[in-house]
PDB file of N, CA and C in Angstrom:
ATOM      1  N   UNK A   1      74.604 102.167 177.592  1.00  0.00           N
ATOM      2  CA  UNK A   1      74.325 102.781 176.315  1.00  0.00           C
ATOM      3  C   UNK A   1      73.117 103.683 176.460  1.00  0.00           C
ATOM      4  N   UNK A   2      73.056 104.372 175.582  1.00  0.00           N
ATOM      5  CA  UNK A   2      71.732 105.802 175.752  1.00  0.00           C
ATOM      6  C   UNK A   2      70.846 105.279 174.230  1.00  0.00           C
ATOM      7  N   UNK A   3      69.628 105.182 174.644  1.00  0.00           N
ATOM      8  CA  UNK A   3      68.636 105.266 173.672  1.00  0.00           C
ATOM      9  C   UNK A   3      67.708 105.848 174.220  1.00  0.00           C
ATOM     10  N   UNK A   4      67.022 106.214 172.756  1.00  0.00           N
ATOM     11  CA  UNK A   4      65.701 107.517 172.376  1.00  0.00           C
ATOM     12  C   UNK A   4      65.272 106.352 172.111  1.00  0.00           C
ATOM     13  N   UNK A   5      63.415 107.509 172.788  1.00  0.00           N
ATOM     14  CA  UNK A   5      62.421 106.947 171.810  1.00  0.00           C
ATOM     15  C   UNK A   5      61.723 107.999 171.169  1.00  0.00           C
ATOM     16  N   UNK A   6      61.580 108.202 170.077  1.00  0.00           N
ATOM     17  CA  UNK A   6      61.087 109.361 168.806  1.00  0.00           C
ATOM     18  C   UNK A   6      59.850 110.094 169.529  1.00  0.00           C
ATOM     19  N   UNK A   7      60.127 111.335 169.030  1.00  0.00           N
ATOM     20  CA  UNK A   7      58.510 111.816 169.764  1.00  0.00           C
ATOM     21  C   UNK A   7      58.127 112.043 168.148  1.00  0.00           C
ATOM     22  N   UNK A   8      58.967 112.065 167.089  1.00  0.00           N
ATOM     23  CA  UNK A   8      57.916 112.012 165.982  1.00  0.00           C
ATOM     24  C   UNK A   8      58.750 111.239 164.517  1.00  0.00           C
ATOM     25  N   UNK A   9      58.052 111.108 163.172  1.00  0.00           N
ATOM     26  CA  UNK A   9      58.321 110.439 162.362  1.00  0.00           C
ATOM     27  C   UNK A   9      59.595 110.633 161.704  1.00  0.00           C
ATOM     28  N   UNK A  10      60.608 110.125 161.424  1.00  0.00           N
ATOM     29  CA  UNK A  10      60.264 108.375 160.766  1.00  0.00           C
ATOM     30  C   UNK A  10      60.020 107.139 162.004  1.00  0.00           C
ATOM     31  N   UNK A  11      60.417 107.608 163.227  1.00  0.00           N
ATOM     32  CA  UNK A  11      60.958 106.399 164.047  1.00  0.00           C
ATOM     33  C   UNK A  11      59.792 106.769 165.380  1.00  0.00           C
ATOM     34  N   UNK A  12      59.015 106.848 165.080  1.00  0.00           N
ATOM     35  CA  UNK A  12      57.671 107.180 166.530  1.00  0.00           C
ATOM     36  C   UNK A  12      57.483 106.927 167.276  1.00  0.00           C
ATOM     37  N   UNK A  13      57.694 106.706 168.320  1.00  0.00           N
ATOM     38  CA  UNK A  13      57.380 105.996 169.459  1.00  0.00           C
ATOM     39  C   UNK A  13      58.238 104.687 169.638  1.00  0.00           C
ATOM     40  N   UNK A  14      59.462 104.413 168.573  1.00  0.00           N
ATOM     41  CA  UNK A  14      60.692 103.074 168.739  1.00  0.00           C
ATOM     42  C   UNK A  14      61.363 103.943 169.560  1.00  0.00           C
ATOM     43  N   UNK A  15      62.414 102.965 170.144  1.00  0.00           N
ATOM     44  CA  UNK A  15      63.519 103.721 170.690  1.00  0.00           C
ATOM     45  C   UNK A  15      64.472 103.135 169.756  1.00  0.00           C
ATOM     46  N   UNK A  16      65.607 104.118 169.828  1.00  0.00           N
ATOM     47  CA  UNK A  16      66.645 103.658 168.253  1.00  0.00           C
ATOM     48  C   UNK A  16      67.764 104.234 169.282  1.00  0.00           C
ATOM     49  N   UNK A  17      69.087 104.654 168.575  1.00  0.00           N
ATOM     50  CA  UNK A  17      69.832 105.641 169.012  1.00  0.00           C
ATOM     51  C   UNK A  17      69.285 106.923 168.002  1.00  0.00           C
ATOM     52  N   UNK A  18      69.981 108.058 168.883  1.00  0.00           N
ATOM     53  CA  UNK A  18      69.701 109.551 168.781  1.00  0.00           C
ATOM     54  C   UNK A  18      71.093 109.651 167.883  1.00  0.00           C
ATOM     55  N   UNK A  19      70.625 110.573 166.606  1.00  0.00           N
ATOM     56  CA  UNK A  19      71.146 110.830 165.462  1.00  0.00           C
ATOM     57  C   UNK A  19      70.366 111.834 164.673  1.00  0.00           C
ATOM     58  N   UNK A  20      70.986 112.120 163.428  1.00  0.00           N
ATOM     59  CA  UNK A  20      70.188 112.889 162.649  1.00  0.00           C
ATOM     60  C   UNK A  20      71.123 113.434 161.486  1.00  0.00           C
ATOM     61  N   UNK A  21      71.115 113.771 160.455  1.00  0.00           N
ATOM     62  CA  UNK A  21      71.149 114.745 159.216  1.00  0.00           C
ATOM     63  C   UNK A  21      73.177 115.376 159.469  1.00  0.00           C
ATOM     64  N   UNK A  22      73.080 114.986 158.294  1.00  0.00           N
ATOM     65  CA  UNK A  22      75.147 115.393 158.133  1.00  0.00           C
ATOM     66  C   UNK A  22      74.710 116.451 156.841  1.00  0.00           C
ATOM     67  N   UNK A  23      75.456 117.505 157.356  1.00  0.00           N
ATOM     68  CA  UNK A  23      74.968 119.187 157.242  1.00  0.00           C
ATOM     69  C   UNK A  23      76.651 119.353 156.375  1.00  0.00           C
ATOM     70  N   UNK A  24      75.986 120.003 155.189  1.00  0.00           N
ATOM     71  CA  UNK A  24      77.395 120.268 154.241  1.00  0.00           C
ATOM     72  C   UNK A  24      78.568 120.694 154.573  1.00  0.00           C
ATOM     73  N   UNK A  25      79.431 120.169 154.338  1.00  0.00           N
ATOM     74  CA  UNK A  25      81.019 120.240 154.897  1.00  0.00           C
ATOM     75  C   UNK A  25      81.266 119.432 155.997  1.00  0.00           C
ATOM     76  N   UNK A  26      80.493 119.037 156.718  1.00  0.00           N
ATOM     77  CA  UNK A  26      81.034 118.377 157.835  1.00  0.00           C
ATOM     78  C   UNK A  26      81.698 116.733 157.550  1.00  0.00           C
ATOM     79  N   UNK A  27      82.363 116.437 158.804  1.00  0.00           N
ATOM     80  CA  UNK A  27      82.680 115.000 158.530  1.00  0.00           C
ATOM     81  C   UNK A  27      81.530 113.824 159.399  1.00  0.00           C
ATOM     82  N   UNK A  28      81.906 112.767 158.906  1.00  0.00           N
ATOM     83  CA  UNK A  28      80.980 111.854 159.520  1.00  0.00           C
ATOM     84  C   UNK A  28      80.750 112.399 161.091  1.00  0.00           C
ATOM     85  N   UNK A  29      81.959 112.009 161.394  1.00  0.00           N
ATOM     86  CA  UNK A  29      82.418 112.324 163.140  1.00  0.00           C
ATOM     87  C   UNK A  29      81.918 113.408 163.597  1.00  0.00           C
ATOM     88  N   UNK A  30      81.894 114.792 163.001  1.00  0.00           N
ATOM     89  CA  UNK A  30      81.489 115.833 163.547  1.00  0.00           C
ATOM     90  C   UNK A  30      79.869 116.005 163.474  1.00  0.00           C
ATOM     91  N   UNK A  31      79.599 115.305 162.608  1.00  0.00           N
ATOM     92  CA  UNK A  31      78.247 115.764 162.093  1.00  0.00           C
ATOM     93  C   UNK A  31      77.300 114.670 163.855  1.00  0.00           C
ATOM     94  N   UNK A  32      77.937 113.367 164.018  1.00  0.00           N
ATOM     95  CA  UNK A  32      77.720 112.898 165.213  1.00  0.00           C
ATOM     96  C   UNK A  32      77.967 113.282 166.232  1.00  0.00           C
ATOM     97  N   UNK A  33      78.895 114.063 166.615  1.00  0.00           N
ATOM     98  CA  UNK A  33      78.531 114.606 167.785  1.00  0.00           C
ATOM     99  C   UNK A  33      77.711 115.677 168.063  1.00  0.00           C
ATOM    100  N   UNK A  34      77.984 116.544 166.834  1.00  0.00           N
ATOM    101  CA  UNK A  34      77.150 118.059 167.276  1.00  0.00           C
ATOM    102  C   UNK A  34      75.228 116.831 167.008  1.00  0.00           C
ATOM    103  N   UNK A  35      75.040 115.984 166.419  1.00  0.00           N
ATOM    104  CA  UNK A  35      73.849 116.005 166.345  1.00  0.00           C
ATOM    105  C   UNK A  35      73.150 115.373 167.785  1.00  0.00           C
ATOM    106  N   UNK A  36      74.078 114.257 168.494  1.00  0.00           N
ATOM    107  CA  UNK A  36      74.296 113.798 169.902  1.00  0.00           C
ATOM    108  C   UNK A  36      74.199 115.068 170.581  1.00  0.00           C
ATOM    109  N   UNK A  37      74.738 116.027 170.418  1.00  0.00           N
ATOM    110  CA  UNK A  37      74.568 117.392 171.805  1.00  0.00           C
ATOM    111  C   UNK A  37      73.718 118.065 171.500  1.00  0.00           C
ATOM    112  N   UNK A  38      72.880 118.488 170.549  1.00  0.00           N
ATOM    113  CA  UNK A  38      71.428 118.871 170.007  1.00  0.00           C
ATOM    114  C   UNK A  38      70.840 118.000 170.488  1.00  0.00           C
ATOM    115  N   UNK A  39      70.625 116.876 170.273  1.00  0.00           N
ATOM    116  CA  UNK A  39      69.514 115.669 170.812  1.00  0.00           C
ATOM    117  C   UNK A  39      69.433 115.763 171.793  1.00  0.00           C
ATOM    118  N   UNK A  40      70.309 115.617 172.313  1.00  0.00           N
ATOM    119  CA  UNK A  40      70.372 115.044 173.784  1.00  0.00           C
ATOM    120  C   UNK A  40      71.621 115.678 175.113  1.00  0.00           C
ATOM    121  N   UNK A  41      72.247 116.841 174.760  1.00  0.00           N
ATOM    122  CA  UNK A  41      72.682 117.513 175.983  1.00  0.00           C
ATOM    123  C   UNK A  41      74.494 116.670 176.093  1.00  0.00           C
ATOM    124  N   UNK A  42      74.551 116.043 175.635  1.00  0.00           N
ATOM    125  CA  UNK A  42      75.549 115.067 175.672  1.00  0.00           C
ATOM    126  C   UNK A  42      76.735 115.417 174.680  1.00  0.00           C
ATOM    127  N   UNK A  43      77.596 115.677 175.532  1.00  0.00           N
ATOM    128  CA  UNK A  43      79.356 115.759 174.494  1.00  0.00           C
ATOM    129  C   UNK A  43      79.815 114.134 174.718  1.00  0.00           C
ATOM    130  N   UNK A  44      80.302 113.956 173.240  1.00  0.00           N
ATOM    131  CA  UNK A  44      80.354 112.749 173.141  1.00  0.00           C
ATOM    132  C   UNK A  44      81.703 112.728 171.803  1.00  0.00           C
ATOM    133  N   UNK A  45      82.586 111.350 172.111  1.00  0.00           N
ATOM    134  CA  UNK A  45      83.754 111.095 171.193  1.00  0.00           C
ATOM    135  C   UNK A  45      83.070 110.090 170.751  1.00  0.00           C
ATOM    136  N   UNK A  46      82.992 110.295 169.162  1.00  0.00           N
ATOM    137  CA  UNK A  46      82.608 109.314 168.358  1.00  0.00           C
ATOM    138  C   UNK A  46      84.310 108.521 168.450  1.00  0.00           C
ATOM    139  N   UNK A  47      84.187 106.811 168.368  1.00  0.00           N
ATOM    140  CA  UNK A  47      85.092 106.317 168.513  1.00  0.00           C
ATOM    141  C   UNK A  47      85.257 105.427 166.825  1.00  0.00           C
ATOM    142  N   UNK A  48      84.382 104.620 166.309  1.00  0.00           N
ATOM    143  CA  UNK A  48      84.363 104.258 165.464  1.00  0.00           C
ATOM    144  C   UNK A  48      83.082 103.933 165.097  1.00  0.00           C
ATOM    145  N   UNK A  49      82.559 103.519 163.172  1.00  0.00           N
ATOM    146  CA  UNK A  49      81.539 102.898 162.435  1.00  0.00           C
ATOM    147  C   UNK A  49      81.151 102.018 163.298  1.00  0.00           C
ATOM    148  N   UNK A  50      79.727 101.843 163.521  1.00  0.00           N
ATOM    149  CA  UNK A  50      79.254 100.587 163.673  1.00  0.00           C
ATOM    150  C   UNK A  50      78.558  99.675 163.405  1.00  0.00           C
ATOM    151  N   UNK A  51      78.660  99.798 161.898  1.00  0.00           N
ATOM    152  CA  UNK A  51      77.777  99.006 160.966  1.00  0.00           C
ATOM    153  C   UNK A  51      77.095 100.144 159.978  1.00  0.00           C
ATOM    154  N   UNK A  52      76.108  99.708 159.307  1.00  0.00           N
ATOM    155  CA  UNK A  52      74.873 100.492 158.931  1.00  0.00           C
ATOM    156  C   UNK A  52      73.469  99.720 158.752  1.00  0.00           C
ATOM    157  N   UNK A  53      72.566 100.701 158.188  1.00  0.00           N
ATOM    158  CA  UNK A  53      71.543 100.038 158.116  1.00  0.00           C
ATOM    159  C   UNK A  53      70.355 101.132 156.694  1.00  0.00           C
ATOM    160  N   UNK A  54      69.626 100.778 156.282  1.00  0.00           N
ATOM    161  CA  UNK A  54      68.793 101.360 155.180  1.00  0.00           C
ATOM    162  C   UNK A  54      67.611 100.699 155.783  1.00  0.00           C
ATOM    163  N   UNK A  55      66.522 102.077 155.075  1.00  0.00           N
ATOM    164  CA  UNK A  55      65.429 101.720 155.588  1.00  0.00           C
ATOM    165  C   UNK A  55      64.926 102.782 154.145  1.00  0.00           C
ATOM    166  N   UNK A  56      63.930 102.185 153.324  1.00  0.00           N
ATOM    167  CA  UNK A  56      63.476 102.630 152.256  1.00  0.00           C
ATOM    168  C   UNK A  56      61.571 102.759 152.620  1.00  0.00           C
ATOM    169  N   UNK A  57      61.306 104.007 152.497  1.00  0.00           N
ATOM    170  CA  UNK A  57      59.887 104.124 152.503  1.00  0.00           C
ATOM    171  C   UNK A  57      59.284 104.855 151.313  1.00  0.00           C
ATOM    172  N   UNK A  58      58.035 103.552 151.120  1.00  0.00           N
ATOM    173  CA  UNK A  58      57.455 103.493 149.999  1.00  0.00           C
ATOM    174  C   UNK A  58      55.665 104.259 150.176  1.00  0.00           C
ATOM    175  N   UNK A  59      55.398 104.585 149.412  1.00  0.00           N
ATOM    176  CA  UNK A  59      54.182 104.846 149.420  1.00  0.00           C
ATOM    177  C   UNK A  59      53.129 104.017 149.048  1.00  0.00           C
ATOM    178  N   UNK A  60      51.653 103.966 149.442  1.00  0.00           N
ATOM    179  CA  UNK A  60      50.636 102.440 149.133  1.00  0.00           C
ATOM    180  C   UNK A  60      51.001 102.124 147.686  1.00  0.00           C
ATOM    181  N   UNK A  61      51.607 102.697 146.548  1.00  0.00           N
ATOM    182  CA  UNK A  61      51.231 102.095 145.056  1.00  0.00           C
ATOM    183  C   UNK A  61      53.025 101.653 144.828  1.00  0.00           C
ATOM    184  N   UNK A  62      53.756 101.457 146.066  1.00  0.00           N
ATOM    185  CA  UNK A  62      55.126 101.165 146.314  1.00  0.00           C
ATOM    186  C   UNK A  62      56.299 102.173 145.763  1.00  0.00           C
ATOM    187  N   UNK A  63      55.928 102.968 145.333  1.00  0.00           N
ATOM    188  CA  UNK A  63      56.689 104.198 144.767  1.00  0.00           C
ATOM    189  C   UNK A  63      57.442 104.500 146.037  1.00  0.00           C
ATOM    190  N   UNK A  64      59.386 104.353 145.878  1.00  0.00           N
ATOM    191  CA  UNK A  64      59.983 104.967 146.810  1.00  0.00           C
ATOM    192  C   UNK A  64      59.607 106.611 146.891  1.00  0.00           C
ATOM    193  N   UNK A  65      59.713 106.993 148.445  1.00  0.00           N
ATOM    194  CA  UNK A  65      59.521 108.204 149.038  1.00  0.00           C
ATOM    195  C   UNK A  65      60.104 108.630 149.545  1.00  0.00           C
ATOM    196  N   UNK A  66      61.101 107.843 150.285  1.00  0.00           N
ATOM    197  CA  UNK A  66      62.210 108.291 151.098  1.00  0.00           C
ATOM    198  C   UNK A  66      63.307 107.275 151.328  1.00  0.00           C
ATOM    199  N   UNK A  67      64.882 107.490 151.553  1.00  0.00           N
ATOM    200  CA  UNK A  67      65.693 106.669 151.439  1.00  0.00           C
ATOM    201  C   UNK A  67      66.507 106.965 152.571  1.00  0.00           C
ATOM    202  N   UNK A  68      66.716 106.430 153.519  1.00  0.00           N
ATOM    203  CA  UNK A  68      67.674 106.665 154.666  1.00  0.00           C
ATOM    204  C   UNK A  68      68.760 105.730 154.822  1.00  0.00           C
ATOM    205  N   UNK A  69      69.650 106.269 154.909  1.00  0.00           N
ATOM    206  CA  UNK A  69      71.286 105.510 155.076  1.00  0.00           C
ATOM    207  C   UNK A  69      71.441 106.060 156.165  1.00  0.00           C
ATOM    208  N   UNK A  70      71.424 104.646 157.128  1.00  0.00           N
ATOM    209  CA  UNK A  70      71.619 105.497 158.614  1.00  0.00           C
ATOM    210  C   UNK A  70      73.678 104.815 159.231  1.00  0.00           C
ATOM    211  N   UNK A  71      74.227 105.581 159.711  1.00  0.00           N
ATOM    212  CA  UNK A  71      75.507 104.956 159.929  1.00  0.00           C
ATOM    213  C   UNK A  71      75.851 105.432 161.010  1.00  0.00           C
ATOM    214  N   UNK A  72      75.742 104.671 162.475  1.00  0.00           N
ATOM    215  CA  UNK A  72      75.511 104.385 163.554  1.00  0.00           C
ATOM    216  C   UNK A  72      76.778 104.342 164.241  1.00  0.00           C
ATOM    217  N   UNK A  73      77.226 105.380 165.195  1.00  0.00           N
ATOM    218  CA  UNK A  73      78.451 104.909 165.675  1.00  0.00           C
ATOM    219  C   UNK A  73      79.113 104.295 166.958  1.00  0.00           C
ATOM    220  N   UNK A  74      79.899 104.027 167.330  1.00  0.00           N
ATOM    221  CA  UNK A  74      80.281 103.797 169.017  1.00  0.00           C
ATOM    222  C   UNK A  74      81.040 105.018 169.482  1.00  0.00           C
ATOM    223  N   UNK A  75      80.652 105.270 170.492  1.00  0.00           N
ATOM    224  CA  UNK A  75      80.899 106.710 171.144  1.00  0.00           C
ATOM    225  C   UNK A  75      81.350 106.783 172.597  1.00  0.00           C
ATOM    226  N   UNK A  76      81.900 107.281 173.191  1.00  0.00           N
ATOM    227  CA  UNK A  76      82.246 107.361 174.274  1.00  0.00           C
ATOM    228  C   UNK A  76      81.784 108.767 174.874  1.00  0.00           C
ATOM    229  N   UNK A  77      81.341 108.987 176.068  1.00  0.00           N
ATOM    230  CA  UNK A  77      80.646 109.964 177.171  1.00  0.00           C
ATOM    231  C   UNK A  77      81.346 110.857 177.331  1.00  0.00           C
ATOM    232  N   UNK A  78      81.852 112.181 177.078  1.00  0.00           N
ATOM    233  CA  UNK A  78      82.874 112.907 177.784  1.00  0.00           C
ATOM    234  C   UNK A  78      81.963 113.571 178.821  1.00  0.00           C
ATOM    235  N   UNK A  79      81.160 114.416 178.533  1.00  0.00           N
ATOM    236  CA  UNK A  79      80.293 115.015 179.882  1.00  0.00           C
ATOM    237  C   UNK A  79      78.601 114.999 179.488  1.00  0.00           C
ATOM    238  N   UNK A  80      77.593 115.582 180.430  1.00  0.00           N
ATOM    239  CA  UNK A  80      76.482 116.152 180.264  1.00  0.00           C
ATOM    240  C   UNK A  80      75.732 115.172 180.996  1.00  0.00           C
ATOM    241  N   UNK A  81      74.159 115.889 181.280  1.00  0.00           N
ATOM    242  CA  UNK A  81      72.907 114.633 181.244  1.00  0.00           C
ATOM    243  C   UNK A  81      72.041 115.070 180.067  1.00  0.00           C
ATOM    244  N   UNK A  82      71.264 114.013 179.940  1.00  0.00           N
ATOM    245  CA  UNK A  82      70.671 114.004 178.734  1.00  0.00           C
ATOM    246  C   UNK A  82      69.234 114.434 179.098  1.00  0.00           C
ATOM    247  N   UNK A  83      69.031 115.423 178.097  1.00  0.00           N
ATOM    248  CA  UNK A  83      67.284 116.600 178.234  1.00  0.00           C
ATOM    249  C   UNK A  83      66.934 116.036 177.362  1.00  0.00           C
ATOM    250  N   UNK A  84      65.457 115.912 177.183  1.00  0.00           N
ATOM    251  CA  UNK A  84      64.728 115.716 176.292  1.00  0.00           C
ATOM    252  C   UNK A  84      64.345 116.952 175.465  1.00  0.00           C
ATOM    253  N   UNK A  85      63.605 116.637 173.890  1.00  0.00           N
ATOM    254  CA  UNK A  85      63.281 117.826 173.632  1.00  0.00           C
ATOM    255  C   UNK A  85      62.284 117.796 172.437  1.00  0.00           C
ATOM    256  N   UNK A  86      61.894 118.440 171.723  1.00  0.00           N
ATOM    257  CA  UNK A  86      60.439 118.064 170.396  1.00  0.00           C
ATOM    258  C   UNK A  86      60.707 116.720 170.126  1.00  0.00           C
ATOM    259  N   UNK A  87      62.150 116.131 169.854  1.00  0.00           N
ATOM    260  CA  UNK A  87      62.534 115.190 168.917  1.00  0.00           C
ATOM    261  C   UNK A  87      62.493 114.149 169.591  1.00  0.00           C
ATOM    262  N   UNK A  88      62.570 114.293 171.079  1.00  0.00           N
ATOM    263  CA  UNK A  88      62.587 112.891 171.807  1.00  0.00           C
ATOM    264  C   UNK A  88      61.675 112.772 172.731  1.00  0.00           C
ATOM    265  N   UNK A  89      61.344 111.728 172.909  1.00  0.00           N
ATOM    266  CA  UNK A  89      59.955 111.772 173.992  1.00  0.00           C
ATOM    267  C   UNK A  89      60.652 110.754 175.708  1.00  0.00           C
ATOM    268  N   UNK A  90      61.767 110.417 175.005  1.00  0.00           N
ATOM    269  CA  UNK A  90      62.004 109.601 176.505  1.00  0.00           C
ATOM    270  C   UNK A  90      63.579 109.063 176.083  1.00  0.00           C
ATOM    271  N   UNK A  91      64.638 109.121 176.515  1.00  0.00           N
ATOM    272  CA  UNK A  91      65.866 108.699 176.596  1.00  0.00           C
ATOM    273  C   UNK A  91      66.822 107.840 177.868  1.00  0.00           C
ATOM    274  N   UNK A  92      67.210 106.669 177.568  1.00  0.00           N
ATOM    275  CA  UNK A  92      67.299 106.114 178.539  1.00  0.00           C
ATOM    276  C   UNK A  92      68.797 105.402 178.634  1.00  0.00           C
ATOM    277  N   UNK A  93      69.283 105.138 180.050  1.00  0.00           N
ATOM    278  CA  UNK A  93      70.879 104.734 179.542  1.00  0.00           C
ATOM    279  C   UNK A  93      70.424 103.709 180.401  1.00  0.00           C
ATOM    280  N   UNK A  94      70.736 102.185 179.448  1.00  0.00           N
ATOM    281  CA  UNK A  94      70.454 100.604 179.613  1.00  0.00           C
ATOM    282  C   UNK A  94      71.774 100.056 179.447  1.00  0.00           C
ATOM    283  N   UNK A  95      71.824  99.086 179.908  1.00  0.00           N
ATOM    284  CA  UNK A  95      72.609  97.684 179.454  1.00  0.00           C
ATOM    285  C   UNK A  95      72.053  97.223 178.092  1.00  0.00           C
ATOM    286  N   UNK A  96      73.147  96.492 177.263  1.00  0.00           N
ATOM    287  CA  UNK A  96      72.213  95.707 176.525  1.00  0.00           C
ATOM    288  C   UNK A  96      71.554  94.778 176.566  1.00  0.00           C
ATOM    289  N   UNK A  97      71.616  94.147 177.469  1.00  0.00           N
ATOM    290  CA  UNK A  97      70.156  93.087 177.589  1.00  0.00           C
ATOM    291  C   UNK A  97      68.907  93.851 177.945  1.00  0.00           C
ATOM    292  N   UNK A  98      69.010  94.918 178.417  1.00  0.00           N
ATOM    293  CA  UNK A  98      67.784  95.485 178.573  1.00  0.00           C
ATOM    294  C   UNK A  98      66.914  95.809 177.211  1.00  0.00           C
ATOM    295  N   UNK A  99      67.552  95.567 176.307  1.00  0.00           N
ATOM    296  CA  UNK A  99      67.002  95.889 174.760  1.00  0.00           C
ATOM    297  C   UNK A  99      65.629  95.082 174.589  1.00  0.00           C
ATOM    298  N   UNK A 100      66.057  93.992 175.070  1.00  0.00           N
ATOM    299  CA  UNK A 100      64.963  92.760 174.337  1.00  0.00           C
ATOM    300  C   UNK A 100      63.453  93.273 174.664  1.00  0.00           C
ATOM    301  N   UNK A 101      62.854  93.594 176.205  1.00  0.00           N
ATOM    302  CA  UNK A 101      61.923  94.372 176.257  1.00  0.00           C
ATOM    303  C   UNK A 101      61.278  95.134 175.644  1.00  0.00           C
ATOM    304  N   UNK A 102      61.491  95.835 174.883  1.00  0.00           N
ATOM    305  CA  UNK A 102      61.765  97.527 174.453  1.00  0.00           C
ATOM    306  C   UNK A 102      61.045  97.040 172.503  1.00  0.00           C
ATOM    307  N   UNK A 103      60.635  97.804 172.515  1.00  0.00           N
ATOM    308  CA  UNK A 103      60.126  98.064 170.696  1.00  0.00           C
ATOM    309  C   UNK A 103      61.396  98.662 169.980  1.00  0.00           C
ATOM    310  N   UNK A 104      62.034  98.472 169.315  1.00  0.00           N
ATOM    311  CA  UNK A 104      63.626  99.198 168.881  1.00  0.00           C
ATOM    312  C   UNK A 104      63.418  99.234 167.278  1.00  0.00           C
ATOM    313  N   UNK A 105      63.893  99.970 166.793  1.00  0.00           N
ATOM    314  CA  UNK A 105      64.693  99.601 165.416  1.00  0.00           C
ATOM    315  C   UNK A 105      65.320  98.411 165.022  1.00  0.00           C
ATOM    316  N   UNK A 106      64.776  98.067 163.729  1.00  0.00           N
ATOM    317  CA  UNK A 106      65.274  96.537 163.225  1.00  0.00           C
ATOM    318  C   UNK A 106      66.820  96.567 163.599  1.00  0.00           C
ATOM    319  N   UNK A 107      67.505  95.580 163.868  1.00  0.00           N
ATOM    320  CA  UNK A 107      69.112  95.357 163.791  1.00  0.00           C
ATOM    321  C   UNK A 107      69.621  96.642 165.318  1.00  0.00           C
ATOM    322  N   UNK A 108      68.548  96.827 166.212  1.00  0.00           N
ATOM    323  CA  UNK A 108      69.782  97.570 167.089  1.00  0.00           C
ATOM    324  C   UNK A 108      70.407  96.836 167.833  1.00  0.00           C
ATOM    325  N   UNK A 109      70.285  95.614 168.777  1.00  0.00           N
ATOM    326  CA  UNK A 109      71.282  94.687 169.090  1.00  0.00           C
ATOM    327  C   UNK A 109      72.179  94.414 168.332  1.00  0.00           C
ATOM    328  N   UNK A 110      72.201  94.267 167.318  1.00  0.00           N
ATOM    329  CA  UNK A 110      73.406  93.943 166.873  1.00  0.00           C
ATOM    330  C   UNK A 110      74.680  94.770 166.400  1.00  0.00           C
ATOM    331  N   UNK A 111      73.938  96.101 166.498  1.00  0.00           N
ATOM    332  CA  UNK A 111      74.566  97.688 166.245  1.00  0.00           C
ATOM    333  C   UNK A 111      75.148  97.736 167.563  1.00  0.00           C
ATOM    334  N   UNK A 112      74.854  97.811 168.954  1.00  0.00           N
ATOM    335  CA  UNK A 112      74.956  97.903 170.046  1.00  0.00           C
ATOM    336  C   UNK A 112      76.036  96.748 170.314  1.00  0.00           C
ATOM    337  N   UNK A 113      75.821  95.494 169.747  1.00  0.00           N
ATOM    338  CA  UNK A 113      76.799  94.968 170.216  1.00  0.00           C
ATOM    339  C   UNK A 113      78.472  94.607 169.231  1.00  0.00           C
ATOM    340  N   UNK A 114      78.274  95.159 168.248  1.00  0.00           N
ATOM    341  CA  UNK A 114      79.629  95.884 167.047  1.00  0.00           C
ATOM    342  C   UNK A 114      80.140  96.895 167.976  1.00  0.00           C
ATOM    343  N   UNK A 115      79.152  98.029 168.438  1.00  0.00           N
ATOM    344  CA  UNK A 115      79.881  99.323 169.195  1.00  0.00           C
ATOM    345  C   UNK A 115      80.398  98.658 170.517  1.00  0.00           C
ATOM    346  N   UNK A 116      79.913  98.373 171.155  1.00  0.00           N
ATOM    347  CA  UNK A 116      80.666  97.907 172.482  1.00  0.00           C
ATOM    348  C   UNK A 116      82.011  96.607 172.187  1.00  0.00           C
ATOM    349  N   UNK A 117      81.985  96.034 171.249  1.00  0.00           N
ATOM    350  CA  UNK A 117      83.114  95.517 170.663  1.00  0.00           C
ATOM    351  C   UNK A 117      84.333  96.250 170.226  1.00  0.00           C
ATOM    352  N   UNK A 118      83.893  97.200 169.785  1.00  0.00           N
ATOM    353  CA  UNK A 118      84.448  98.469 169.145  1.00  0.00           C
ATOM    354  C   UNK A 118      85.363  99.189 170.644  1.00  0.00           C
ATOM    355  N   UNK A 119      84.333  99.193 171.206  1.00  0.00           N
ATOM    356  CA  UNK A 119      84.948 100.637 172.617  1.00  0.00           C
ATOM    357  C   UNK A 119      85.857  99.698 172.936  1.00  0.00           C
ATOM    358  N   UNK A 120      85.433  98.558 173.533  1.00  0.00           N
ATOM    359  CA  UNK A 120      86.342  97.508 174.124  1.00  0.00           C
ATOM    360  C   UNK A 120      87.727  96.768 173.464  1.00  0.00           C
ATOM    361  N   UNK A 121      87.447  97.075 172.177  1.00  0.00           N
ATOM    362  CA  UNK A 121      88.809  96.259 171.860  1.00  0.00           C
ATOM    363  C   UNK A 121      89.400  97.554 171.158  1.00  0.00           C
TER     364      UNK A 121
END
């Protein structure tokens, strides 16, 4: 599997998967790959959902500020290597046990292991 680690905010210095922003008209699927080959150099077949996750940021007097619906997919490799670039500071292709080490995003084991359930069955 390929994970980023943020070179800047919301996700700074975690490593998560590489994603980003679904741009008007597009579909889920498309909006994931073209954002996978911007990120990261990588043509990639989104295969299926792999869960989701929300992450709500509040400001000190708790006033929401920002609302992210992130929806994470399983993907399969067609070509490329992966460049870094403003958005990423380090990208890496692990096993998943190699996760546990690593500072990640809440719930990515368990995202990681829905998608590889996913490819596999």
């Amino acid at each position: 599997m390929l994970i980023a680690r943020r070179a800047r905010a919301p996700a700074h210095g975690i490593y998560t998967l590489p994603g980003g922003v679904v741009e008007v008209g597009e579909t889920l699927r498309e909006a994931v790959a073209r954002e996978i080959l911007e990120e990261t150099n990588l043509v990639i077949e989104p295969v299926a959902l792999a869960g989701y996750r929300e992450r709500v940021a509040r400001d000190a007097a708790g006033k929401v500020e920002q609302h992210f619906v992130i929806l994470p997919f399983a993907a399969r490799l067609v070509s490329g290597e992966p460049l870094l670039n403003e958005e990423l500071a380090d990208v890496r292709w692990l096993a998943p046990t190699e996760l546990a080490g690593l500072q990640t995003t809440e719930g990515l084991a368990e995202i990681v292991a829905t998608a590889i359930a996913l490819i596999e069955g």
